[in-house]
Structure formats: C-alpha cells, structure tokens
Protein backbone atom coordinates (compact mmCIF):
# COMPACT_ATOMS: atom_id res chain seq x y z
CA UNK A 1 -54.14 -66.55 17.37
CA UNK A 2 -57.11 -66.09 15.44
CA UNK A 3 -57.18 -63.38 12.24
CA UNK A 4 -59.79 -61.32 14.42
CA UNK A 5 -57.15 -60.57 17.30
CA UNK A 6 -54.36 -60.16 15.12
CA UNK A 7 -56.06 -57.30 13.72
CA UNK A 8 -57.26 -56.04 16.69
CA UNK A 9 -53.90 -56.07 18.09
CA UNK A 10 -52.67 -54.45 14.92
CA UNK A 11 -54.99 -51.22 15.08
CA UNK A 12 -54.67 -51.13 18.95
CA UNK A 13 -50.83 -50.96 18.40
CA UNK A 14 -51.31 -48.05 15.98
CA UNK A 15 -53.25 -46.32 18.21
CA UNK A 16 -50.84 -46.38 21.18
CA UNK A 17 -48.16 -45.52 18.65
CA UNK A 18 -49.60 -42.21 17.22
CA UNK A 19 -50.91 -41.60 21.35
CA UNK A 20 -46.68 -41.16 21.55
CA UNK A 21 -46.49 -38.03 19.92
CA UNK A 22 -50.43 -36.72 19.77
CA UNK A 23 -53.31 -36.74 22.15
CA UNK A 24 -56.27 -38.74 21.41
CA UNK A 25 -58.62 -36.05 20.95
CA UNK A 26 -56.78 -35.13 18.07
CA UNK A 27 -56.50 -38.85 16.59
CA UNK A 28 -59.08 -39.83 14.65
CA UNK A 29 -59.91 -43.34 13.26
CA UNK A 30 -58.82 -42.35 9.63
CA UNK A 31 -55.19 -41.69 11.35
CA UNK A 32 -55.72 -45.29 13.35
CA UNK A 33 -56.82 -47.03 10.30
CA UNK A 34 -54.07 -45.19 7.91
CA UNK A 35 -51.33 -46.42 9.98
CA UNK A 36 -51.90 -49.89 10.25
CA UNK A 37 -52.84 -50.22 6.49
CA UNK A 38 -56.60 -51.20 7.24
CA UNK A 39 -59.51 -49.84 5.85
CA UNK A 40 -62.20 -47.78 7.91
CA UNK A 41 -64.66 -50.70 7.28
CA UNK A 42 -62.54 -53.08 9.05
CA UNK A 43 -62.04 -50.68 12.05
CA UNK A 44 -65.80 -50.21 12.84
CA UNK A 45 -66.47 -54.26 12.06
CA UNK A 46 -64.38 -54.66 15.49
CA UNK A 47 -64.50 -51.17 17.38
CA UNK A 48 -67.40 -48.45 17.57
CA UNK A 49 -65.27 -45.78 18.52
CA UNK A 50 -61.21 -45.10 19.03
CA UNK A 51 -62.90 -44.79 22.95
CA UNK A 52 -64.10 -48.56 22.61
CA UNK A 53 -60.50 -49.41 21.21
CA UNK A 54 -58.99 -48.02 24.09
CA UNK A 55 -61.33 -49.96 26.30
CA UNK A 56 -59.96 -52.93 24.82
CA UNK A 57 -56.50 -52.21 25.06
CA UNK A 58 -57.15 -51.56 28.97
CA UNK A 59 -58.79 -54.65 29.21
CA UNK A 60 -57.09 -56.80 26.81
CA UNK A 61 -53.34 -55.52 27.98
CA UNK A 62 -53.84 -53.95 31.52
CA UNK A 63 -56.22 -56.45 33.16
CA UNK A 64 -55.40 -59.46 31.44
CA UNK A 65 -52.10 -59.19 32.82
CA UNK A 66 -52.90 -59.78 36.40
CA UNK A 67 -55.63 -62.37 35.94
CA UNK A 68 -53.92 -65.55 37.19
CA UNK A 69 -52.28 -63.03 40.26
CA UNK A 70 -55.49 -62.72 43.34
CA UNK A 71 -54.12 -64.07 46.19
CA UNK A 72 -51.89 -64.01 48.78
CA UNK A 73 -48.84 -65.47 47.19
CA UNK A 74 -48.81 -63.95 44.40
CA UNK A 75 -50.36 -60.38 44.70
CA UNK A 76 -47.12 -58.62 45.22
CA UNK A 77 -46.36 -59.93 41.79
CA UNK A 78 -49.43 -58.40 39.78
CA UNK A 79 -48.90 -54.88 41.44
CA UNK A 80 -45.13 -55.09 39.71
CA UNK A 81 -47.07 -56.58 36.68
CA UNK A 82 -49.18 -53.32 36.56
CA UNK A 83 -46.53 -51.04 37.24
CA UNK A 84 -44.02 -52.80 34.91
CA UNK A 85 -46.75 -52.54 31.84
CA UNK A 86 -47.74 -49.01 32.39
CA UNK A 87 -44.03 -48.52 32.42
CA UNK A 88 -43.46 -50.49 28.98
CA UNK A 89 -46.42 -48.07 27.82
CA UNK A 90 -45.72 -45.15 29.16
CA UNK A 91 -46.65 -42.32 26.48
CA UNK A 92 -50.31 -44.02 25.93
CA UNK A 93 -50.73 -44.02 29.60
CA UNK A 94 -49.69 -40.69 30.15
CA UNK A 95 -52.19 -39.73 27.57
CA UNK A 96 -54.76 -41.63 28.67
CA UNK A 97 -54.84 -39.93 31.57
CA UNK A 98 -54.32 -36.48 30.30
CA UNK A 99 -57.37 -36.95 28.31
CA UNK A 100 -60.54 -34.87 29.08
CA UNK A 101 -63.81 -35.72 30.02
CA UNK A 102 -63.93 -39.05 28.45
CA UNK A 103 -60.92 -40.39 30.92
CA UNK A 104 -61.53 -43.71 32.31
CA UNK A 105 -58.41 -45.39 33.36
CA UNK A 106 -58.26 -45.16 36.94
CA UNK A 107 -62.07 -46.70 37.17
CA UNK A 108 -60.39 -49.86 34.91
CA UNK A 109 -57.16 -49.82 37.26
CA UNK A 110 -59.59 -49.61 40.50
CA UNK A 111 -61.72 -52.33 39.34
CA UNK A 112 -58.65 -54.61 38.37
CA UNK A 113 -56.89 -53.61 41.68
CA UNK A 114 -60.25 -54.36 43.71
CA UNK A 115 -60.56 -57.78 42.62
CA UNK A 116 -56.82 -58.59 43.47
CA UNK A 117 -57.02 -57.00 47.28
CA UNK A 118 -60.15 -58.51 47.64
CA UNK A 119 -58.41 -61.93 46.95
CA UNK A 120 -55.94 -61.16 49.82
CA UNK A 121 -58.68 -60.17 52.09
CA UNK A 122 -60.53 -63.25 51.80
CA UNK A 123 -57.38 -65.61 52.13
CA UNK A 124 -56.51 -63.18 54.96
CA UNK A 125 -59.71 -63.73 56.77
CA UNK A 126 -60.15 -67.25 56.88
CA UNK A 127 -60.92 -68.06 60.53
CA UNK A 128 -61.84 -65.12 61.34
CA UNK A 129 -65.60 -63.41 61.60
CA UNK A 130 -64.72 -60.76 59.10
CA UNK A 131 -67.98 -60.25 57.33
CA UNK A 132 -69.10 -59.01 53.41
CA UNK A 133 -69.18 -55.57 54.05
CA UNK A 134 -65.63 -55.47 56.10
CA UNK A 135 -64.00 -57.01 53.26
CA UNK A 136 -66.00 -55.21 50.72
CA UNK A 137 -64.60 -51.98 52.75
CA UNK A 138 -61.10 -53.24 52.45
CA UNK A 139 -60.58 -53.60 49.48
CA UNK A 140 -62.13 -50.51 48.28
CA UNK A 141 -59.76 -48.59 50.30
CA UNK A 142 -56.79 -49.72 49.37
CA UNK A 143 -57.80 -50.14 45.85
CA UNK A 144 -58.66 -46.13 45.96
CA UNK A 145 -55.14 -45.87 47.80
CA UNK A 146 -53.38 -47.84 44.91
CA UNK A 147 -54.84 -46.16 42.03
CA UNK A 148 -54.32 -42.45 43.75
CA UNK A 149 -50.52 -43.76 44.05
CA UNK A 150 -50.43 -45.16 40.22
CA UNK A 151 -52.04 -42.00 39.16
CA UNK A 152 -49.22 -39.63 40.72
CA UNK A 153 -46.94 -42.26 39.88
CA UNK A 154 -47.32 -41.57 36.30
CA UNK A 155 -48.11 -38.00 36.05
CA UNK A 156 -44.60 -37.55 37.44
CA UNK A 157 -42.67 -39.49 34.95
CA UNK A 158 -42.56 -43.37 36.26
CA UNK A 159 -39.24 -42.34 37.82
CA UNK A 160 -39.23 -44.80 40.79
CA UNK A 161 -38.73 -48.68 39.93
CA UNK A 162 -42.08 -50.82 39.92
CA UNK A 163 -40.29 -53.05 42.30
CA UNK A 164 -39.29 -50.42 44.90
CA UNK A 165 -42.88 -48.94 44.98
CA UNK A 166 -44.80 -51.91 45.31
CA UNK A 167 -42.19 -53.24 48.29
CA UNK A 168 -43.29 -50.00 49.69
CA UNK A 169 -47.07 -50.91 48.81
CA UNK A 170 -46.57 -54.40 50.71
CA UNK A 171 -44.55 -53.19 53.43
CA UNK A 172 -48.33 -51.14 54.16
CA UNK A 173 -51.04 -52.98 53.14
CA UNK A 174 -49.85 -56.51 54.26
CA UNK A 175 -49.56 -55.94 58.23
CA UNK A 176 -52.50 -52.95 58.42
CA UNK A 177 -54.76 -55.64 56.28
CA UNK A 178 -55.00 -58.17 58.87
CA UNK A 179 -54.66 -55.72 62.01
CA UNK A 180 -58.36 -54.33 60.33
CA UNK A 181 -59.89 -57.25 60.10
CA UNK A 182 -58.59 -59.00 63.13
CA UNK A 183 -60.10 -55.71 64.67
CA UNK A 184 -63.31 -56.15 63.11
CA UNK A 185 -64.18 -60.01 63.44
CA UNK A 186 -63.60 -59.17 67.57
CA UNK A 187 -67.01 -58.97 69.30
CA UNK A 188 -69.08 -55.56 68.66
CA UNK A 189 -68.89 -53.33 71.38
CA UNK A 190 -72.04 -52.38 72.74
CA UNK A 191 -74.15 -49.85 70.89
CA UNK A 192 -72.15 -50.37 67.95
CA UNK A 193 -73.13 -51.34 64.28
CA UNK A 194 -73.48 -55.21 63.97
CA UNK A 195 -70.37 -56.53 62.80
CA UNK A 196 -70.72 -57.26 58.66
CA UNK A 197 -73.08 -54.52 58.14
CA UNK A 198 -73.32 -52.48 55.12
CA UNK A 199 -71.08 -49.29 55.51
CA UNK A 200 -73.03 -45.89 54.44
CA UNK A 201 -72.62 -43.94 51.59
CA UNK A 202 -70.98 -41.17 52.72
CA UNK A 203 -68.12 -44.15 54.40
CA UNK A 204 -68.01 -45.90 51.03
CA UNK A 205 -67.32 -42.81 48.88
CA UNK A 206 -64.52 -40.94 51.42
CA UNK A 207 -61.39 -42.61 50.27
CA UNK A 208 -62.41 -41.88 46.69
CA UNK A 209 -63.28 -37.84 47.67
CA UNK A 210 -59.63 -38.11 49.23
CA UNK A 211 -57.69 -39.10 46.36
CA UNK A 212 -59.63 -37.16 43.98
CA UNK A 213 -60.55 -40.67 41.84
CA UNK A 214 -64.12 -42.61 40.76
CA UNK A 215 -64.63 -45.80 41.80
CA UNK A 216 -65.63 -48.61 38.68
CA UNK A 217 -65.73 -47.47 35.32
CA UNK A 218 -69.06 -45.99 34.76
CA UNK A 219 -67.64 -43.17 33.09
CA UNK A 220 -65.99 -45.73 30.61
CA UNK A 221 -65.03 -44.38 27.10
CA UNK A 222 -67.11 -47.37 25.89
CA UNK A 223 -70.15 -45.46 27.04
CA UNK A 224 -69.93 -42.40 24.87
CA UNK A 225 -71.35 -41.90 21.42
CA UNK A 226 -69.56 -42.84 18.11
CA UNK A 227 -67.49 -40.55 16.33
CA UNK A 228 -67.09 -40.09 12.36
C-alpha cells in the first residue's frame, strides 16, 4: 500500500469516526485533521473539501466493493456486499444521509447499483432482440427501486439481515427481469414505438419521482465549493 493511501485511509477513518457521534456539518477539517494526528497541509494536499473526502470514501469503500460482482452469478452477492458494508458503517451512513443539501449518497449507490443490473440485463438478454434503450430502462428502474429500498432500509435502523432483504430483492427482480425483456424483444405491435427506441423524459424520470431519489450523482459533494 502506498504512503498516499495509507493516509488517505487514515483521515477518511477519522472522519467516519467523529460522523458516530456528530453530523458533518458540524465537523470541520481541523477536527478531521486533529484526530488522525495530521496537519491541515496534508489534508488539502489529498482532499479539497471534507465533501471530496466523503466522495472518496463512497467510492473507495462503497463501490469498490462490488467491482468484480456484474453479472448473473454473482450479483446476488454484491447486493449483500452493499448491504453488509453499510451495515459495518452504519453511523456514517446514517449521517450521510441525514445531511442537508449537499447529500449525495443515493446518486453514488444508484450509479453503482446501475452498472451491476445492467450486467444482469445484458447476460439476461442474450438471444433475445432486447435493444439499448430496453436495457437502459431496466436497469434504471430497478436501480431507483434498490436505492429507494437501501434508503428506508437505513433510515429505520438496518434491522433486517442483508441476506434476508436481498433474497427478497432476487426473489423480484430475477423472474420480472426476463418476463420484461422477453416481452419487449417480441415483435412491435402495430402503431407502437419501434422496439429499442429511446424512452421519453417524462418515462425515464418516473421511477425516480416515485421513490423520491436523483438519478447519478450530479449533486455530488465533490461539486461544491471549498470550505476553510
């Protein structure tokens, strides 16, 4: 492990230790670098912000931990993965989430979820006429559906196992999956949309208007000023 990550790692675990008993509005980076034993010099050499240090952690913990997980055999596995860490970090995560306007979680969790339906959707589609913008459609939705259960999941304190929930997760999106895209790849009916084409707006953003939740993470705390 190179001396750069090891004190990355260092502030980002001081960070999620003082999130434990104080919001992060109320943290700042003299708190972060005091607890760790760094200097504020170091700090801004490898973060901008406490918002980009938190963008790391989601990235560096969160994401990383599913990486090797998009496809069909293994993406039960990275939805206990996901559960199981949030679990491990449960008082940042709660936090996180509490935190106003600069809140940005769900769009990392949506884009990590995304990319691991998406690899289900493809492997489920082989042979079939599914097109872009069906499977582009899938997994959006049940990426939206995922994060809106994650986010409820840990607002009211984690108390169902990561395995039950995601059994419960598979039980759903594994059958209804390939029903919609078998569906789909059949012959348009007549009058209808050609198969494959883009879905409108207003289609793309309803899932997200149902659960309450942003798609991506354009509102990413990596996009907000610095702080002193």
């Amino acid at each position: 492990m190179s001396e750069a990550l090891t004190t990355k790692r260092a502030i980002a675990a001081s960070l999620k230790g003082l999130m434990g008993s104080a919001p992060l509005a109320k943290i700042s980076v003299r708190d972060i670098v005091g607890d760790c034993g760094l200097n504020r010099q170091t700090f801004y050499y490898h973060f901008r912000d406490k918002y980009e240090l938190v963008n790391w952690i989601y990235e560096s913990e969160a994401m990383a931990s599913i990486a090797a997980l998009k496809d069909y055999e293994h993406w039960t596995e990275g939805i206990v993965r996901i559960f199981a860490y949030l679990l491990e970090n449960r008082a940042f995560y709660v936090n996180a989430l509490n935190a106003p306007g600069r809140n940005s979680f769900d769009g990392y969790l949506f884009d990590a979820t995304k990319q691991l339906i998406r690899g289900v959707a493809d492997e489920v589609a082989e042979g079939l006429a599914a097109g872009e913008a069906d499977r582009a459609f899938v997994s959006d939705f049940y990426a939206f559906a995922f994060v809106g259960m994650a986010v409820r999941w840990i607002k009211s304190g984690m108390g169902e196992p990561p395995e039950e929930i995601t059994r419960k997760i598979a039980d759903l999106v594994e059958g209804s999956l390939r029903r919609a895209l078998e569906k789909w790849a059949a012959p348009a009916r007549s009058g209808s949309a050609p198969r494959g084409s883009a879905p409108t707006e207003s289609v793309k953003a309803g899932p997200a208007r149902l659960l309450g939740i942003g798609p991506g993470a354009a509102d990413s705390f990596g996009r907000r000023g610095g702080e002193s």
